[in-house]
Every structure is written in C-alpha cells, then in structure tokens.
Protein backbone atom coordinates (compact mmCIF):
# COMPACT_ATOMS: atom_id res chain seq x y z
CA UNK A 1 3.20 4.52 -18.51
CA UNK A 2 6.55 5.94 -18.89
CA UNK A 3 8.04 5.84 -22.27
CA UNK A 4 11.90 6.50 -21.02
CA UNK A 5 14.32 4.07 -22.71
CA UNK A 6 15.39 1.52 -19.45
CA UNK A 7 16.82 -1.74 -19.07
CA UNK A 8 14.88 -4.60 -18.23
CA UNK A 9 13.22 -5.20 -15.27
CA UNK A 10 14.74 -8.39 -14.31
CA UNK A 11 13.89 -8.73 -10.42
CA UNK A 12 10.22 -8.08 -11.84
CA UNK A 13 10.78 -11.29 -14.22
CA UNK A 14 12.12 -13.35 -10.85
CA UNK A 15 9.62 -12.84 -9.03
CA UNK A 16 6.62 -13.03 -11.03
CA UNK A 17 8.54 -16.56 -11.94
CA UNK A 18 9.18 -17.35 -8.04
CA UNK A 19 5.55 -16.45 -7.89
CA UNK A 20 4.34 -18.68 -10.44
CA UNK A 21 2.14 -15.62 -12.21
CA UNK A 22 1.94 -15.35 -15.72
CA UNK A 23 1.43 -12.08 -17.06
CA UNK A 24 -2.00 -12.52 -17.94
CA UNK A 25 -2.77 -13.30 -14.64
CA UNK A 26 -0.47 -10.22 -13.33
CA UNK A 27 -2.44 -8.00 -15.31
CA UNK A 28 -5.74 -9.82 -14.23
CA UNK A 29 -5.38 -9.73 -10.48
CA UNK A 30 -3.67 -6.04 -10.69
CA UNK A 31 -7.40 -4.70 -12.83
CA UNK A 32 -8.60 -6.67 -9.66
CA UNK A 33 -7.68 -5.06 -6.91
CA UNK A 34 -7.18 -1.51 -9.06
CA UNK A 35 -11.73 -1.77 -9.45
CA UNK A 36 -11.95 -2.83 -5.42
CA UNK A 37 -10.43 0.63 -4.83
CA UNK A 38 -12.58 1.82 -7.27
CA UNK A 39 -10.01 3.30 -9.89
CA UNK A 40 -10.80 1.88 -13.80
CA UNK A 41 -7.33 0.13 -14.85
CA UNK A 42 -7.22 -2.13 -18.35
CA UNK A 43 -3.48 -3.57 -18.26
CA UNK A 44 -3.23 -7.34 -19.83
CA UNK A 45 -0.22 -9.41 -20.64
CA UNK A 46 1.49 -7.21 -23.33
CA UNK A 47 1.50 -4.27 -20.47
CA UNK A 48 3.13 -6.82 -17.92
CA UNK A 49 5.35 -7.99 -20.68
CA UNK A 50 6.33 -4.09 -21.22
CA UNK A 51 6.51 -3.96 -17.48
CA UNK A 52 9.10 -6.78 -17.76
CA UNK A 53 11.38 -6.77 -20.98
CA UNK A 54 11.22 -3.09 -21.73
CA UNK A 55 11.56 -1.68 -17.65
CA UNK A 56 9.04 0.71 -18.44
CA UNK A 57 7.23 1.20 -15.44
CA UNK A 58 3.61 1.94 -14.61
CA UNK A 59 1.95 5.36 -13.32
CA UNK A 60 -0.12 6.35 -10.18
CA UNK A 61 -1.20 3.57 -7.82
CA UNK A 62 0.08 0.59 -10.15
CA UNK A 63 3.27 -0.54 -8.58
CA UNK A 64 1.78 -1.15 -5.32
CA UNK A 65 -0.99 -3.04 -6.77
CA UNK A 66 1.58 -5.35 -8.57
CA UNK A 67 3.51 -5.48 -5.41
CA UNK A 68 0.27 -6.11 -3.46
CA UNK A 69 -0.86 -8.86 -5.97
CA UNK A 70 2.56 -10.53 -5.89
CA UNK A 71 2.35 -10.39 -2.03
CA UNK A 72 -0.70 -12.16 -2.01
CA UNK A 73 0.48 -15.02 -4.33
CA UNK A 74 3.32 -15.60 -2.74
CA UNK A 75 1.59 -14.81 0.82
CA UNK A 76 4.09 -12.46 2.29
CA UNK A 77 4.22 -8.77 1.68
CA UNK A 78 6.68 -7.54 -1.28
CA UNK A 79 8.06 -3.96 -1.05
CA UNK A 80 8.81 -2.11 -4.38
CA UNK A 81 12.60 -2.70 -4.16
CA UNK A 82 12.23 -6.30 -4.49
CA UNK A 83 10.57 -5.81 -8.13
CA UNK A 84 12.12 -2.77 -9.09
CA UNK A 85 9.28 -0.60 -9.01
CA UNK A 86 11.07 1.42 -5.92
CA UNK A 87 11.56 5.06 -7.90
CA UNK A 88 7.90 4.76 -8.08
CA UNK A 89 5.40 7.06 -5.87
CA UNK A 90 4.83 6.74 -2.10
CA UNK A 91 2.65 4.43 -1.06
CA UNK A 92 -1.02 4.91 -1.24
CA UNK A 93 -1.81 3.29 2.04
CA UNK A 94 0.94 6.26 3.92
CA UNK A 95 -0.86 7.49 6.60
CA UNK A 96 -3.51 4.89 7.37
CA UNK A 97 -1.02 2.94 9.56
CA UNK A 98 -1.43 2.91 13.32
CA UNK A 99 1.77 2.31 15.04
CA UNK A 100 1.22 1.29 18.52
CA UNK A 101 4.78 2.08 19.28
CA UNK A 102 5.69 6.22 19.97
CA UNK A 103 8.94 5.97 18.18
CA UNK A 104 7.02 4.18 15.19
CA UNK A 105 4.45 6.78 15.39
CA UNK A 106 6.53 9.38 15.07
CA UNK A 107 8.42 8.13 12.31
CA UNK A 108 5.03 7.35 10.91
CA UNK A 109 4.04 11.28 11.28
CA UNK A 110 7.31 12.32 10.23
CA UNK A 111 7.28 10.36 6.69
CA UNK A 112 3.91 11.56 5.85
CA UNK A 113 4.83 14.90 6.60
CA UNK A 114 8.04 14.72 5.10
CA UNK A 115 5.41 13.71 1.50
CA UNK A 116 3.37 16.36 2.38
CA UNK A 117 5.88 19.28 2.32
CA UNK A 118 7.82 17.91 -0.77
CA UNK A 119 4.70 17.15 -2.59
CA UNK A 120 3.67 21.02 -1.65
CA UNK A 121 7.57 22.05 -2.78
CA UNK A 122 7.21 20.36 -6.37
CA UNK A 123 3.79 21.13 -7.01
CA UNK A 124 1.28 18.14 -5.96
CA UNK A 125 3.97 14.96 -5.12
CA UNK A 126 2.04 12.16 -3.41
CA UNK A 127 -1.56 14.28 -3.57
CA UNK A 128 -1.42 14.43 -7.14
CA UNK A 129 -0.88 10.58 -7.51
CA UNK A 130 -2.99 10.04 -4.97
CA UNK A 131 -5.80 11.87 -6.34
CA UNK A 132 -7.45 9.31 -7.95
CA UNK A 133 -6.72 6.31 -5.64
CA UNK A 134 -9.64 7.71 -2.81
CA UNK A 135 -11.18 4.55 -1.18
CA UNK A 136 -13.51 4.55 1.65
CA UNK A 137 -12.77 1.15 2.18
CA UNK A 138 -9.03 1.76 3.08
CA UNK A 139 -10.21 3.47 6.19
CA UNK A 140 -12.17 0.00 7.62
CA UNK A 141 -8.81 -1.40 8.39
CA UNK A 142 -7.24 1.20 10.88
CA UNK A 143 -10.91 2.03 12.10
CA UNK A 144 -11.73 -1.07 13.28
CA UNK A 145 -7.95 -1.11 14.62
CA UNK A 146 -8.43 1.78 17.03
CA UNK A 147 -11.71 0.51 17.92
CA UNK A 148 -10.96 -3.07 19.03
CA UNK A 149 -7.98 -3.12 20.26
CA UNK A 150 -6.87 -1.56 23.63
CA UNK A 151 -4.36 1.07 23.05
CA UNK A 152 -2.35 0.25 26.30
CA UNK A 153 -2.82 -3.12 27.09
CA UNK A 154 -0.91 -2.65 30.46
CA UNK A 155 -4.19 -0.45 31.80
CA UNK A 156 -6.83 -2.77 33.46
CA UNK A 157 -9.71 -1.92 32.12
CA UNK A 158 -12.26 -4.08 34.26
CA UNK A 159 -14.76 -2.62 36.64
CA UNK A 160 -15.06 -4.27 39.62
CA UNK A 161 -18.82 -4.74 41.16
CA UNK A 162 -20.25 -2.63 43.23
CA UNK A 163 -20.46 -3.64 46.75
CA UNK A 164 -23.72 -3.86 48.55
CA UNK A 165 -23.29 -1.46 51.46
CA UNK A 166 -21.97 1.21 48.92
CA UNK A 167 -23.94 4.17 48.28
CA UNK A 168 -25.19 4.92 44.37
C-alpha cells in the first residue's frame, strides 16, 4: 500500500455509501474475488478505512477488484475514476477483450501495445503488476466468445441439402 501523505478519498466514501457496503464487507468481497483469481489478499475494514480517510491507495490488482466488487453491488460496472483509484495500474483484464468492431479492435491493439512499450521503457509497467494476477480462468470468457458467436453475422452460414440428382 502506498504510504504517500494524500487527501481523502472522498468519491471512494460516496460510493461505497451509494453502494450500501461497509468496509468490512469491502474488504470481504475484495479477499473474494482477489482468491477466485488465485492471488492471497488479507485486507479488512481498517485497510478500507485507510483506503477511505487517509487516500492511501492499494497496490497491484486491488483497485480493480474494489471497482469490480462495487460494480457488482451496485450492478453496473464502475471504472477507477469514479472512486479515485484512476492513477492506479492498467487494467488486468487489457487484452482479453474481443471487440467485434475494427475501429474498436484497433484501439484495443493499440492500448495494449501502447502498455507494452511503456512498461518495456520504465522497466516492467503493466507486466510487473501483472505478474502475479495470472488466471486461467480469465481466458473462459473471450474463449467461449470467439467460439459461440459468429464473427460476421451478415455471412449465412447454412448449408443447404444436397439435391438428389447431384453427384457426391
């Protein structure tokens, strides 16, 4: 956690209020879903409380948990702006996405290799934070993605019988 002197993290406050989450619970569902991607985390309410009246702010794949928590209590998703958590790292899902849409795509590609290239400029960047976050279980999502859905739904994709008279 950092220990740099900062205000207080007020839109954090708001919206764990908004939310209805106590900082117990915070802590609770953000060990949660820290063990299902199989990384060992141990905050409770005094580290939320930190969190919240001190701004300090917490390391590696933390801030998206507590923004993914939040999200799922209040059933919408909640970027790290909202809670003031955004100087935090990059995502941990970047790169799992599957835009659809070229011009998504390649803004998709660009970002992640925009991470890449400062992360290899200031000596690890999103790799380093990343390190530990390693999931197999992130990859079911934009597997089964690719592998239901059609990727142009404007191509027919139905085979028409065979007629009798034609040859095999």
């Amino acid at each position: 956690m950092s220990r740099e002197l900062r205000e207080p993290n007020e839109k954090l406050g708001a919206v764990l209020a908004l939310a209805g989450i106590s900082n117990a619970g915070l802590a609770r569902r953000v060990n949660d879903l820290g063990a299902q991607r199989g990384l060992t985390l141990r905050y409770d309410k005094t580290s939320v409380a930190r969190w919240v009246s001190k701004g300090m702010v917490p390391q590696g794949a933390a801030p998206h948990l507590i923004a993914a928590a939040i999200g799922a209590k209040l059933g919408r998703p909640v970027p790290l702006h909202e809670i003031g958590l955004a100087d935090a790292d990059p995502a941990p899902e970047v790169g799992l996405a599957f835009p659809r849409d070229v011009g998504a795509a390649v803004r998709s590609a660009t970002d992640l290799y925009r991470l890449d290239l400062g992360g290899r400029r200031t000596g690890g960047g999103i790799w380093q934070s990343l390190a530990g976050s390693f999931s197999v279980a992130a990859y079911a999502t934009p597997a089964s993605r690719w592998l239901i859905s059609p990727a142009d739904s404007s191509v027919a994709r139905e085979a028409s019988a065979p007629s009798p008279a034609s040859p095999r």
